[in-house]
Protein backbone atom coordinates (compact mmCIF):
# COMPACT_ATOMS: atom_id res chain seq x y z
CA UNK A 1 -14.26 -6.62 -16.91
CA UNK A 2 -16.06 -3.69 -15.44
CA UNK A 3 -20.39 -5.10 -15.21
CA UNK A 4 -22.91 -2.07 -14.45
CA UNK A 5 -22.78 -3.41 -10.38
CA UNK A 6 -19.38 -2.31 -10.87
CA UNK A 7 -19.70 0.81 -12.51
CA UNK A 8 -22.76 1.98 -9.56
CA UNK A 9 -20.41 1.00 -6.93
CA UNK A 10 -17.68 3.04 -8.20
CA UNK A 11 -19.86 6.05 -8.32
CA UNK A 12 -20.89 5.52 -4.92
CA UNK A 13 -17.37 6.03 -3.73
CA UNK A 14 -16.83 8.78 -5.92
CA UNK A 15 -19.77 10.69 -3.91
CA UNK A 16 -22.34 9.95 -6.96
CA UNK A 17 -24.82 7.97 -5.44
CA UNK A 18 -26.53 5.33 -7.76
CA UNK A 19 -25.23 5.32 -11.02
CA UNK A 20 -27.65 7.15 -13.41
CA UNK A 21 -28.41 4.95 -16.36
CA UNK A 22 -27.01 7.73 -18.89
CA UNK A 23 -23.72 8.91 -18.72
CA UNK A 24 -20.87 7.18 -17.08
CA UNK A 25 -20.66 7.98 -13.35
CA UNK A 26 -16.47 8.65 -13.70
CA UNK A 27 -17.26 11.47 -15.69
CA UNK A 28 -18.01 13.15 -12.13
CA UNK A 29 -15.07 11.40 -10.37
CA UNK A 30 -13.37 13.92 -7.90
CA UNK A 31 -15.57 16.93 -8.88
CA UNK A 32 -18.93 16.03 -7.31
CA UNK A 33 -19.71 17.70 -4.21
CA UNK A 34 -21.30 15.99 -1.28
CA UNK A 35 -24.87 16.03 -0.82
CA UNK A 36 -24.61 15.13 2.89
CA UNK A 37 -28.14 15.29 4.89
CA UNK A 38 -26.99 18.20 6.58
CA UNK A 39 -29.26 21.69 7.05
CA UNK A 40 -28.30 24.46 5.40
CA UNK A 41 -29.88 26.84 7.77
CA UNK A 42 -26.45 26.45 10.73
CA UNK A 43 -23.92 23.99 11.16
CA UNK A 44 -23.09 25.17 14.34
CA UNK A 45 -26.67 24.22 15.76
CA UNK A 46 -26.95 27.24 18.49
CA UNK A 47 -23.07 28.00 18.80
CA UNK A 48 -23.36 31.80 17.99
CA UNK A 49 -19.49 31.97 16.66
CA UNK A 50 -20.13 28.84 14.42
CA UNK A 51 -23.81 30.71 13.48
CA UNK A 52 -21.87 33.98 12.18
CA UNK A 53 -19.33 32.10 10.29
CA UNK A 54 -21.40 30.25 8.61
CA UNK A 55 -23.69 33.72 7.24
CA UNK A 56 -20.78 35.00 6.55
CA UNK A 57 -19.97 32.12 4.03
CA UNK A 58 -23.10 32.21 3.33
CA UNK A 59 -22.73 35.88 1.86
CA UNK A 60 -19.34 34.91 0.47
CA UNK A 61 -21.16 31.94 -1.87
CA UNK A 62 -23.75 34.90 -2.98
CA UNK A 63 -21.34 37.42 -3.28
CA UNK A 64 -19.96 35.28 -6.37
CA UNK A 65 -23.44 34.04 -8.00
CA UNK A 66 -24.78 30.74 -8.29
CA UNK A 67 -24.15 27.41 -6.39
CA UNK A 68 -20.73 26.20 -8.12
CA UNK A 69 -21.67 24.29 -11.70
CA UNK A 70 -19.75 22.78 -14.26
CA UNK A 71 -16.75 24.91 -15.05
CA UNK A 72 -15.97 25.31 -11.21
CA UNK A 73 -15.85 21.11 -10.37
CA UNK A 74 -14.13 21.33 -13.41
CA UNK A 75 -11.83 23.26 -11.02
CA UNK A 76 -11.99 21.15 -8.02
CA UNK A 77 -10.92 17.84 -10.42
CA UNK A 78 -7.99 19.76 -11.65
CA UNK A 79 -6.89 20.50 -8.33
CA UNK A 80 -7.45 17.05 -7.18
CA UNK A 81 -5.06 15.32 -9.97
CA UNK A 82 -2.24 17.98 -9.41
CA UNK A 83 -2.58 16.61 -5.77
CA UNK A 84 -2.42 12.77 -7.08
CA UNK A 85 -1.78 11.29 -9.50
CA UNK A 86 -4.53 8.29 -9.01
CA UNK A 87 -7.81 9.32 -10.44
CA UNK A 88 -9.64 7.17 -7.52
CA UNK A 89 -11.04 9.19 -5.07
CA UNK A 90 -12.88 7.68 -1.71
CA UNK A 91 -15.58 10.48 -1.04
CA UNK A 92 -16.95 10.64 2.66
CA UNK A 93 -20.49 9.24 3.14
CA UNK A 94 -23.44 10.90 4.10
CA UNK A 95 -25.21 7.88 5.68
CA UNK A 96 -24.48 4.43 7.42
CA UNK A 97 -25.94 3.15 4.48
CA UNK A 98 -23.84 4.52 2.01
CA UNK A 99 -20.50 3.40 4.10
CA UNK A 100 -22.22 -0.05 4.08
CA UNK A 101 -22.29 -0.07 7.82
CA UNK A 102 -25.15 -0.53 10.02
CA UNK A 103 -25.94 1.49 13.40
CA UNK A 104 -25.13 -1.32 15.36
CA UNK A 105 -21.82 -2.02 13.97
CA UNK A 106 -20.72 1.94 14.41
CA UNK A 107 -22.81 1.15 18.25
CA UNK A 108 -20.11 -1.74 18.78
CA UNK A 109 -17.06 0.05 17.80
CA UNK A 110 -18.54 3.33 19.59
CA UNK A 111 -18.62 1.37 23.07
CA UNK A 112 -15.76 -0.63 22.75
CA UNK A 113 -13.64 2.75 22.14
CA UNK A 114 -15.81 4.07 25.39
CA UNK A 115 -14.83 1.02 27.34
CA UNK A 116 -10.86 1.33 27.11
CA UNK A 117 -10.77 5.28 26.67
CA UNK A 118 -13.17 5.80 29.93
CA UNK A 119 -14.58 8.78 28.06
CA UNK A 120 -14.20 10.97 25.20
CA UNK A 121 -15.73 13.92 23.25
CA UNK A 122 -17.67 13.33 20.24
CA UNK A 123 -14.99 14.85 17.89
CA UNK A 124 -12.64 12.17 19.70
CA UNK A 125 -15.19 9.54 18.79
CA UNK A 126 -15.81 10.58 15.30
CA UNK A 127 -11.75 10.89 14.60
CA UNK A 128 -11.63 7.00 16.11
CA UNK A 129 -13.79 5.52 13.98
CA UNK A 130 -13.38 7.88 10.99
CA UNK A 131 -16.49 8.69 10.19
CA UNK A 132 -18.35 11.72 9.55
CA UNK A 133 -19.09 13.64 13.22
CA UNK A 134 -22.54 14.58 11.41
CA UNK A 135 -23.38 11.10 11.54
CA UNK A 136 -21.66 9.85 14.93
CA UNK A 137 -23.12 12.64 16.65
CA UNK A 138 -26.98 11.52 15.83
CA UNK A 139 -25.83 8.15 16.86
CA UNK A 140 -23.95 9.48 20.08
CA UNK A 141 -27.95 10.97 20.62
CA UNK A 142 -29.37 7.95 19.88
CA UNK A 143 -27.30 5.88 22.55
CA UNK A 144 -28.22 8.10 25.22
CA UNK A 145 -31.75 7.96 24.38
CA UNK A 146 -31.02 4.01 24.88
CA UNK A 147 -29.26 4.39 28.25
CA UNK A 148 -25.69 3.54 26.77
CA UNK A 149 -23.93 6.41 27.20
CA UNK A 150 -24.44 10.02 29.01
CA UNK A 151 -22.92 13.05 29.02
CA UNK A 152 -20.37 13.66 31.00
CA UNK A 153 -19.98 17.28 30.49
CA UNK A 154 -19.60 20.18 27.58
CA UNK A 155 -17.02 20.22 24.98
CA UNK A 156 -16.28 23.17 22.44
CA UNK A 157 -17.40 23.50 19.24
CA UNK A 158 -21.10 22.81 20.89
CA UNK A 159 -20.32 19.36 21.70
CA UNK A 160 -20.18 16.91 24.42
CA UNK A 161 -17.87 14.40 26.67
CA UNK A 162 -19.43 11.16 26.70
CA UNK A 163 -19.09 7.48 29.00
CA UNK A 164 -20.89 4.64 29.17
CA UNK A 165 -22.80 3.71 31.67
CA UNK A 166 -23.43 0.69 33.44
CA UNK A 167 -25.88 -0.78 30.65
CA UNK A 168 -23.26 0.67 28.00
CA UNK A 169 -20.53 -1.42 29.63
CA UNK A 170 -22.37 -4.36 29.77
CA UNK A 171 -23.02 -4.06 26.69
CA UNK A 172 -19.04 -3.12 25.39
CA UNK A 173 -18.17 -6.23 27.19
CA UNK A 174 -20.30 -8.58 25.36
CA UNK A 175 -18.65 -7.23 21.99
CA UNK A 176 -15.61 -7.74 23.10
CA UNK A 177 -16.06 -10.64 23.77
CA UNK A 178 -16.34 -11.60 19.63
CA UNK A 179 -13.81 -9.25 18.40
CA UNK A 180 -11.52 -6.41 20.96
CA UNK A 181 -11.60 -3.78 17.74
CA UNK A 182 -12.06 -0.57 18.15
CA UNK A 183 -10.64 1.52 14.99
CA UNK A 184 -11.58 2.98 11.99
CA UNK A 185 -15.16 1.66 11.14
CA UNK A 186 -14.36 -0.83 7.97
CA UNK A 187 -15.28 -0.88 4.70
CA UNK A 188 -17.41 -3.09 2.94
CA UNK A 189 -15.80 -5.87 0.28
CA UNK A 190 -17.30 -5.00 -2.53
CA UNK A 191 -16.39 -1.40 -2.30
CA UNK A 192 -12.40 -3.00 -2.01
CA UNK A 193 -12.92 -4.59 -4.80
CA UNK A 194 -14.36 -1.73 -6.88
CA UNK A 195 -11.78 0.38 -5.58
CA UNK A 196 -8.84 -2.70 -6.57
CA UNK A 197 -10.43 -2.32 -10.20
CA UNK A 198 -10.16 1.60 -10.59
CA UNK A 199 -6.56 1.61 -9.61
CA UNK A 200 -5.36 -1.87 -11.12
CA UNK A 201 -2.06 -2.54 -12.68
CA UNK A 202 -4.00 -3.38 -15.88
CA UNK A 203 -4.52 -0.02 -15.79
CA UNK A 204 -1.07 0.84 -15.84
CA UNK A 205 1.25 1.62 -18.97
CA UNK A 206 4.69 2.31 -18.26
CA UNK A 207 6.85 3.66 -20.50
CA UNK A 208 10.47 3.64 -21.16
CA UNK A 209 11.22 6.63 -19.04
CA UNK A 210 9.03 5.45 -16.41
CA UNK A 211 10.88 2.53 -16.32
CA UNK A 212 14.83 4.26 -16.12
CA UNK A 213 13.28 6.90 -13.66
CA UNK A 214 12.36 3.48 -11.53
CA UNK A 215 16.09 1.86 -12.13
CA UNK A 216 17.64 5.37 -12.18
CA UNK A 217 20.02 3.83 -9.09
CA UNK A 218 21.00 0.75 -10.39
CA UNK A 219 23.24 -0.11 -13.36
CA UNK A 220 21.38 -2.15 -16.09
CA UNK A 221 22.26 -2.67 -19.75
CA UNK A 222 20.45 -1.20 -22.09
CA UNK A 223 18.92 -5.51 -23.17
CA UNK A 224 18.06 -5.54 -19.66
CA UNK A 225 15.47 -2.63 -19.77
CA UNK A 226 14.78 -3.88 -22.91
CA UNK A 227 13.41 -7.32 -21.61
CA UNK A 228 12.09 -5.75 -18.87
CA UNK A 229 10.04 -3.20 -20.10
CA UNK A 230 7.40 -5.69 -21.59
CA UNK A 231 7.42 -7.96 -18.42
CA UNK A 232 6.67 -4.85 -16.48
CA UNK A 233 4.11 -3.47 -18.74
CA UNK A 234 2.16 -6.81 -18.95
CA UNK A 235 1.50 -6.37 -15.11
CA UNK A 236 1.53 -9.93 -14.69
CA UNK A 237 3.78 -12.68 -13.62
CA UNK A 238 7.73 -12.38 -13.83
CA UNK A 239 10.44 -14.88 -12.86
CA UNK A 240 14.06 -13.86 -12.45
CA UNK A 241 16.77 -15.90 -11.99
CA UNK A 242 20.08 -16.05 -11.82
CA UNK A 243 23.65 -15.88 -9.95
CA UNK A 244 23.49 -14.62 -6.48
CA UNK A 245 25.24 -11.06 -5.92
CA UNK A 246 23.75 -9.67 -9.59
CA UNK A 247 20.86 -7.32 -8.27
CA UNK A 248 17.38 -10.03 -8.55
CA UNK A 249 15.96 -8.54 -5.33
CA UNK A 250 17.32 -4.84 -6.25
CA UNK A 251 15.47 -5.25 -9.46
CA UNK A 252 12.34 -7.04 -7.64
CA UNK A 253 12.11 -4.30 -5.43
CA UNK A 254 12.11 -1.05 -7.98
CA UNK A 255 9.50 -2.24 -10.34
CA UNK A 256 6.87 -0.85 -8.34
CA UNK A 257 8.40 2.59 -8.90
CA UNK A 258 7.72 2.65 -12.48
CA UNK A 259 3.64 2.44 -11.89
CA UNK A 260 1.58 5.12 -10.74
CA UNK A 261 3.10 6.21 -7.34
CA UNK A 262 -0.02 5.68 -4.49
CA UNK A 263 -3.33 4.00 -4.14
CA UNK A 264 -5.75 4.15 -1.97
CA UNK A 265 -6.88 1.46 0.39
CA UNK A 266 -8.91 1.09 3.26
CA UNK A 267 -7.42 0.44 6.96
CA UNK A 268 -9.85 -2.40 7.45
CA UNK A 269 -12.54 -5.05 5.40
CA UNK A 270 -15.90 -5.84 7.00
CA UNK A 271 -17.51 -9.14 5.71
CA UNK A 272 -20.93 -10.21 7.88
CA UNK A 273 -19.21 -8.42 10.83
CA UNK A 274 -16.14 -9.86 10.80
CA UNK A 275 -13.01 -7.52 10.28
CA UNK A 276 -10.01 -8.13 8.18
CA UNK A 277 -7.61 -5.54 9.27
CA UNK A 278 -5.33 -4.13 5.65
CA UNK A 279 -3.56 -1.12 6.29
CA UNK A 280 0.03 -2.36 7.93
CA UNK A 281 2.22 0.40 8.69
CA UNK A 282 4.87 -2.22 8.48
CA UNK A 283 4.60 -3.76 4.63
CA UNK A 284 2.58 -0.12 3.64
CA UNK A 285 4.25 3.08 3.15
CA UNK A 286 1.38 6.07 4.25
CA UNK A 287 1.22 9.00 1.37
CA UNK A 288 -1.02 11.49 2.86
CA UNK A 289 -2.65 14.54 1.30
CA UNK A 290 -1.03 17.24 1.65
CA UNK A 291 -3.13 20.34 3.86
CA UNK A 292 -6.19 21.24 1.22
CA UNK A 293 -6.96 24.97 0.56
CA UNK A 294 -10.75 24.81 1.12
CA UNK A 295 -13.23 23.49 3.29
CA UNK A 296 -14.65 20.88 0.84
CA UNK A 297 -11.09 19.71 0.45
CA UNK A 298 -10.70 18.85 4.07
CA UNK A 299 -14.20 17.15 4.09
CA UNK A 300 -14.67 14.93 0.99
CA UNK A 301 -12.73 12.63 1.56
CA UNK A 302 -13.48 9.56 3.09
CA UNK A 303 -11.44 8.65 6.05
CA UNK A 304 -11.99 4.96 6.34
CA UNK A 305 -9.31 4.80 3.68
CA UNK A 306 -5.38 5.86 3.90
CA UNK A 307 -3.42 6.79 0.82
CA UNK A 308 -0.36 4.92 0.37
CA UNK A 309 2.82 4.04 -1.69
CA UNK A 310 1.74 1.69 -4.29
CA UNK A 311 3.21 -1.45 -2.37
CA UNK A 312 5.91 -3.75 -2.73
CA UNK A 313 5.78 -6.86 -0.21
CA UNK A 314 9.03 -9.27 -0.43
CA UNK A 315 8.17 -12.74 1.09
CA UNK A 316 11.92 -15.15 1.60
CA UNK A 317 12.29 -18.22 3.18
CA UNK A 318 10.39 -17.69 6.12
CA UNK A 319 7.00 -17.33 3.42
CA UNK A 320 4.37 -20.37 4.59
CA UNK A 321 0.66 -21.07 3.45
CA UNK A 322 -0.58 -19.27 6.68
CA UNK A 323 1.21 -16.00 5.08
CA UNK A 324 -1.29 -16.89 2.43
CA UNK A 325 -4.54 -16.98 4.42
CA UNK A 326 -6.93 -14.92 5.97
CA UNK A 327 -4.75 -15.09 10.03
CA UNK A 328 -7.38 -15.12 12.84
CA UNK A 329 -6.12 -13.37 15.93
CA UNK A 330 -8.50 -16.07 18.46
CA UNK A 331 -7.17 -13.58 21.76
CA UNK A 332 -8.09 -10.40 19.93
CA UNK A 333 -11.01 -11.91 17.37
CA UNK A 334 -8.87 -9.63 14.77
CA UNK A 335 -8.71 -11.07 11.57
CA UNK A 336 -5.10 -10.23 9.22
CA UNK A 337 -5.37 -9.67 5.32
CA UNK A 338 -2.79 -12.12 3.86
CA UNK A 339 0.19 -10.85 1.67
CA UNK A 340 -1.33 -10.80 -1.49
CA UNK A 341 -4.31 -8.93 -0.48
CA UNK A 342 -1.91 -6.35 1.23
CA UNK A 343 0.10 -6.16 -1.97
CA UNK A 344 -2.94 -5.44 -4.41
CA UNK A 345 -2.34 -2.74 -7.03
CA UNK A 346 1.17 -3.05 -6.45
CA UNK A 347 3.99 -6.31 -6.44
CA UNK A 348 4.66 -9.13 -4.60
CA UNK A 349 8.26 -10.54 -4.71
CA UNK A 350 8.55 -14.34 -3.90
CA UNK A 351 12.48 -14.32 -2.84
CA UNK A 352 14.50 -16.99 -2.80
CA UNK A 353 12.30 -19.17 -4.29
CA UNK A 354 12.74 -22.70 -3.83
CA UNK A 355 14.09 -22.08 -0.49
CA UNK A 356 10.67 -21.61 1.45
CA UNK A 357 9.86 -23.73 4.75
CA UNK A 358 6.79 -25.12 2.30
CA UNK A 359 7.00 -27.61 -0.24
CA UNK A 360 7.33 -25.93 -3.56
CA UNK A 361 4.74 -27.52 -5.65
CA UNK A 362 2.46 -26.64 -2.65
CA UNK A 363 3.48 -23.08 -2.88
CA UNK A 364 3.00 -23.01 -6.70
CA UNK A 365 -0.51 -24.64 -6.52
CA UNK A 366 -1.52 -21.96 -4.47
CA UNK A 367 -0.88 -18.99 -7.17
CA UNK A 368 -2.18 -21.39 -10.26
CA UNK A 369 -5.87 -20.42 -10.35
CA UNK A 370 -4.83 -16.81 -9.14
CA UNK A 371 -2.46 -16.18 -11.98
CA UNK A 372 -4.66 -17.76 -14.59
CA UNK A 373 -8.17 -15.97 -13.07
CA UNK A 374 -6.71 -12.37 -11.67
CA UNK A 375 -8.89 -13.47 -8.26
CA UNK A 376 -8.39 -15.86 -5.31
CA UNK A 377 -10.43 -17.50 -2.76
CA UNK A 378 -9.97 -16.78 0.87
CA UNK A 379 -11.62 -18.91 3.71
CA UNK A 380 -12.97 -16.62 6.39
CA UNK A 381 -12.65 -17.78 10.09
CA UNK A 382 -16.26 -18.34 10.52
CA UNK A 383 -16.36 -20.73 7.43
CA UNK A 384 -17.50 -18.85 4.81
CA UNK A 385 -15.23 -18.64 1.45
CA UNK A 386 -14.90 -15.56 -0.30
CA UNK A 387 -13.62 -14.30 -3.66
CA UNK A 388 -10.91 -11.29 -3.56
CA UNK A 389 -9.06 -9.52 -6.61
CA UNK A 390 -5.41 -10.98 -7.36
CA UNK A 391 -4.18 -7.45 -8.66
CA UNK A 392 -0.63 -7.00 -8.54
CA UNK A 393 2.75 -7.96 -10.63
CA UNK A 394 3.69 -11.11 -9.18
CA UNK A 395 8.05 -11.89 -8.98
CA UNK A 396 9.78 -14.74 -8.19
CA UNK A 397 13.27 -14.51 -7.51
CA UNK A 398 15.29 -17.25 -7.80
CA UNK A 399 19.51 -18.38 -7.59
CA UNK A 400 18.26 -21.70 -9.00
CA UNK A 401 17.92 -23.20 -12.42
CA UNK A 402 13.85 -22.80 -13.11
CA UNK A 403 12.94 -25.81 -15.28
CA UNK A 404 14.09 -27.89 -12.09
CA UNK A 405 12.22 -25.84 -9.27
CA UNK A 406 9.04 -25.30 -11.68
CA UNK A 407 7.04 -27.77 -13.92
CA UNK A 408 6.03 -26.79 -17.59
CA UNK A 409 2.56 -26.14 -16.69
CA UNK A 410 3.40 -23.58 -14.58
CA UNK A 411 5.94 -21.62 -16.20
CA UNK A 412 3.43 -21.08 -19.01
CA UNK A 413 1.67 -18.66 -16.62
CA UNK A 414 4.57 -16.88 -15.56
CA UNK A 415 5.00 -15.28 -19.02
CA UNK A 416 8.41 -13.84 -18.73
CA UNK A 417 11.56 -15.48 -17.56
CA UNK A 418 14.25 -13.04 -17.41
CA UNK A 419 18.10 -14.41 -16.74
CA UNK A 420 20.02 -11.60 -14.58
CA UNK A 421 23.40 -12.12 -15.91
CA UNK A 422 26.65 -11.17 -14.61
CA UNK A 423 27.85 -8.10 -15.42
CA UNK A 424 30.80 -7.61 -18.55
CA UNK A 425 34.05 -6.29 -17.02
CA UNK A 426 33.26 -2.54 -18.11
CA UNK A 427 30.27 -2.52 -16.52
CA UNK A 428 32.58 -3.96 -13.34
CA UNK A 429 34.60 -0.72 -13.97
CA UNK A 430 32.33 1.77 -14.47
CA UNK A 431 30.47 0.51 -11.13
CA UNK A 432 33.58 0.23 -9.18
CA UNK A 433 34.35 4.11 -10.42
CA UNK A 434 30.59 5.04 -8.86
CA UNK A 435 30.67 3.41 -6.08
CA UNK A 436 34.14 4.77 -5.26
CA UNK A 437 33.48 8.48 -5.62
CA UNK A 438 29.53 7.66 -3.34
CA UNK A 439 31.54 6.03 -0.56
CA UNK A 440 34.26 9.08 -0.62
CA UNK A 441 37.22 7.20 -2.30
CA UNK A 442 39.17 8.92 -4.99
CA UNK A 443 38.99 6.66 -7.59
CA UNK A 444 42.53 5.07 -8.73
CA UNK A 445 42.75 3.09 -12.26
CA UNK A 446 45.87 1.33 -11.55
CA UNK A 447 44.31 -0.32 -8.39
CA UNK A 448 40.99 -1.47 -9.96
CA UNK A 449 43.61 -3.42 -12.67
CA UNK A 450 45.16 -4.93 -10.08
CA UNK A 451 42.11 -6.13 -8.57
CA UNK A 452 40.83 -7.49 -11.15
CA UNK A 453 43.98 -9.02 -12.81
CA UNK A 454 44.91 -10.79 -9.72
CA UNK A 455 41.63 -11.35 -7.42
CA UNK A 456 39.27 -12.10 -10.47
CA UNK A 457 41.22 -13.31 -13.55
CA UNK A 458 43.88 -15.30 -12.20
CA UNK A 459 41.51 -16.91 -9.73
CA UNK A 460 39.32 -17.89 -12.29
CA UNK A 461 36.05 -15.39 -10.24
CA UNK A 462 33.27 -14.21 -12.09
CA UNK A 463 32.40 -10.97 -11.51
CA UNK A 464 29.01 -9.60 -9.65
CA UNK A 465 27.24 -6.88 -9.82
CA UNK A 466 27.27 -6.17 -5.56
CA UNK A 467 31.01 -6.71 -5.47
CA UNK A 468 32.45 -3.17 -5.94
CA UNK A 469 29.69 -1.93 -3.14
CA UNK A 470 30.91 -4.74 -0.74
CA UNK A 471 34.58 -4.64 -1.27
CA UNK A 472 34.90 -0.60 -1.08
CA UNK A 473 32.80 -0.83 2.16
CA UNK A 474 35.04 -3.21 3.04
CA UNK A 475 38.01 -1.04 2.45
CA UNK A 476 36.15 1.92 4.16
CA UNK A 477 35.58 0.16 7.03
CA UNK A 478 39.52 -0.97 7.85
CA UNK A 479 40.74 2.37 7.07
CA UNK A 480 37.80 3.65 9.77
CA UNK A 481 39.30 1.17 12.05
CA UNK A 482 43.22 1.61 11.32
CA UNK A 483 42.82 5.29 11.72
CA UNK A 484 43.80 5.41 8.03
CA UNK A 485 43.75 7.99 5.19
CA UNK A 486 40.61 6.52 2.43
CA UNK A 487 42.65 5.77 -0.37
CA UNK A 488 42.40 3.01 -2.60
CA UNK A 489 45.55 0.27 -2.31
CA UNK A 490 46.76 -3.21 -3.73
CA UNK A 491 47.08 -3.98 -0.20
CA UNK A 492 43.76 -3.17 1.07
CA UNK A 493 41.97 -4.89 -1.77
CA UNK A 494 44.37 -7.48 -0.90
CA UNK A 495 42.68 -8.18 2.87
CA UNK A 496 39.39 -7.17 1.76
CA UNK A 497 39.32 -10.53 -0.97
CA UNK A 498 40.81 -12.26 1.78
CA UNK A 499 37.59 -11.57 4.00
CA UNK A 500 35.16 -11.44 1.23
CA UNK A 501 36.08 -14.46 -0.75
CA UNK A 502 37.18 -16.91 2.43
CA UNK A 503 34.79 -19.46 1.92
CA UNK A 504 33.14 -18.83 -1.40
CA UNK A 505 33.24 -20.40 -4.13
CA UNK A 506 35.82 -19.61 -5.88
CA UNK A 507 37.57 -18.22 -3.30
């Protein structure tokens, strides 16, 4: 689905400008250096230690013959996929115009920071709104050419403390007054959703040992991976259902595992100056680099964006439509990504479906087109509607019976239903006997017989796959209690059913 918009605004972000019109901009993914509008002559702009370094660099880069060419980015890309294993790359840009930002939108975010820090070097400024201090710094000059700022004294590295001053304040103020942000500087939407496209699911081919290396801590039957190897693969919906107790969530929650491990996305959207805020530290698990060797290492990369865990989001019952929508903050002016924006390039898990404080068929009208399309529709708060990529593998969980939650039409766009059955009674044993030895029981064969002969068979109890984990803890927890030696007994299993089973069915 990738159009030749596409394709130039993935080269942007992978430091390549516009797309020529020969050969496909990826081919320089990760090993183009940046051409930032910086003089060659001194970086350190007067600071004689800076000056030397730099010569002596300088000498270095001569020392070994030309500028670097093919066979050393060759180098650099090799280095960068041993680091990750996501071919995506967000390179830092050289201009405001490249980062799709505008001076006065960096001028808001610069004041507003000014405003509730008091003052602040440069650096500080440039780390605040992650952009390049190259280009914050002939801003910083700018604004106190206007009167917004002055300096308040000398920093190191032949730089400056800066605070507003009365005009700058005024000024802060005012933007507050639409929106109280102050962080990274966002990026724009349609570098999210070029970004969305180079690391998609669809992209994605797990294989059988990806999968087991996802499940590796669960017990599934060999039909199990079987069935879900496909649904995985497909990247697309996937409804599981079954008895509660058997592992839906467990499984819901592990899929992610068997894709490529982290994406990148950035910590905020900016559409016509409003902000939708995306990183969440609490649904997004950070990944980042590891310390580079080099000095271009440390620089390329842009750091508007955070590298995370490919995400897995798990909505329950307390999932509404809000959760669905673009949230407007009205005290902050702070706009929230909804959940399936946040979950891009990774899953969303719809648990305990049928059980949400919405009406169902409302809740399945609102995936339909999404599903069918691979984008959704989000209304912003000032009115406007925009379209967003619907890029991740979407589950619903489920203890109920499907065909009466779901309607026919629907279910043909979830295209795998997979039943999570209970487990056979050697698969009861053989968990039992893994559990036992993780929880620091020595595992006894006569006692599991009893168990089962008299708690499950004679009282007529099916069995379930988080039953041996519940009971043994169970047992751990009234020997931990009685002072008690952890052993295995008839009569421990005996009060454990007694607690576990009171008022189930069954029980």
């Amino acid at each position: 689905m990738s159009t030749p918009t596409d394709d130039n605004l993935l080269a942007r972000l992978a430091g390549c400008g516009n797309a020529p019109e020969g050969p496909n901009p990826w081919a320089t993914l990760d090993a183009k250096e940046p051409d930032h509008d910086v003089s060659p002559q001194s970086p350190g702009r007067g600071d004689p230690k800076l000056d030397a370094l730099w010569s002596r660099i300088q000498r270095l880069t001569e020392a070994g013959g030309e500028k670097p060419g093919p066979q050393q980015t060759e180098q650099v890309s090799e280095a960068a996929e041993q680091r990750d294993d996501n071919p995506f790359l967000p390179i830092e840009p050289d201009s405001f115009r490249r980062a799709g930002l505008t001076d006065s939108e960096v001028e808001a975010l610069i004041l507003k920071f000014l405003l509730a820090r008091g003052d602040a070097t440069g650096r500080d400024v440039a780390d605040q709104v992650k952009l390049p201090f190259v280009l914050v710094e002939a801003l910083l000059r700018q604004m106190k050419n206007d009167q917004l700022v002055v300096h308040k004294g000398a920093a190191p590295m032949n730089d400056y403390q800066y605070e507003t001053t009365d005009f700058g304040r005024e000024r802060a103020r005012r933007y507050s007054q639409h929106c109280t942000y102050f962080g990274s500087a966002p990026v724009s939407l349609a570098d999210y959703i070029a970004a969305v496209e180079a690391q998609s699911l669809t992209k994605q081919h797990p294989t059988e040992a990806d999968l087991r290396r996802a499940f590796g801590d669960l017990m599934l039957s060999e039909k199990m991976l079987a069935r879900l190897g496909p649904a995985v693969n497909s990247g697309r919906g996937l409804f599981l259902f079954g008895a509660p107790g058997n592992g839906k969530t467990s499984i819901a929650e592990r899929v992610t595992a068997a894709f490529g491990k982290q994406v990148w996305i950035p910590r905020a959207i900016g559409i016509d100056g409003e902000i939708i805020r995306l990183f969440d530290p609490v649904n997004h698990q950070e990944a980042p680099l590891e310390a580079g060797q080099g000095l271009l290492d440390q620089q390329q990369i842009d750091k508007r964006w955070v590298r995370i865990r490919r995400p897995t989001i798990i909505a329950a019952g307390e999932l509404t439509m809000s959760s669905l929508e673009v949230t407007l903050n009205s005290a902050t002016g702070i706009s929230e990504a909804p959940l399936q924006l946040k979950s891009n390039c990774g899953t969303l898990v719809i648990d305990d479906f049928g059980r949400q404080r919405m009406r169902i068929d409302e809740l399945l009208n609102r995936w339909i087109v999404p599903l069918e399309k691979h984008y959704d529709f989000l209304n912003m708060p000032n009115g406007k509607k925009i379209q967003v990529p619907f890029d991740q593998l979407l589950v619903f969980s489920t203890n109920l019976e499907p065909r009466e939650l779901v309607d026919e039409a629907f279910l043909r766009r979830i295209p795998y239903k997979i039943e999570v059955i209970d487990p056979s009674e050697e698969e009861f044993r053989n968990l039992f006997a893994l559990m036992a030895a993780k929880l620091g029981f020595e595992h006894r064969q006569d006692t599991i017989d009893y168990l089962i002969d008299v708690h499950y068979k004679q009282a007529g109890r099916p069995f379930r796959f988080c039953q041996p984990r519940d009971l043994l803890l169970q047992v751990r927890n009234y020997c931990t209690f009685c002072k008690r030696p952890m052993e295995l007994t008839s009569e421990y299993f005996d009060l454990a059913c007694e607690n576990y089973f009171a008022v189930m069915a069954g029980g």
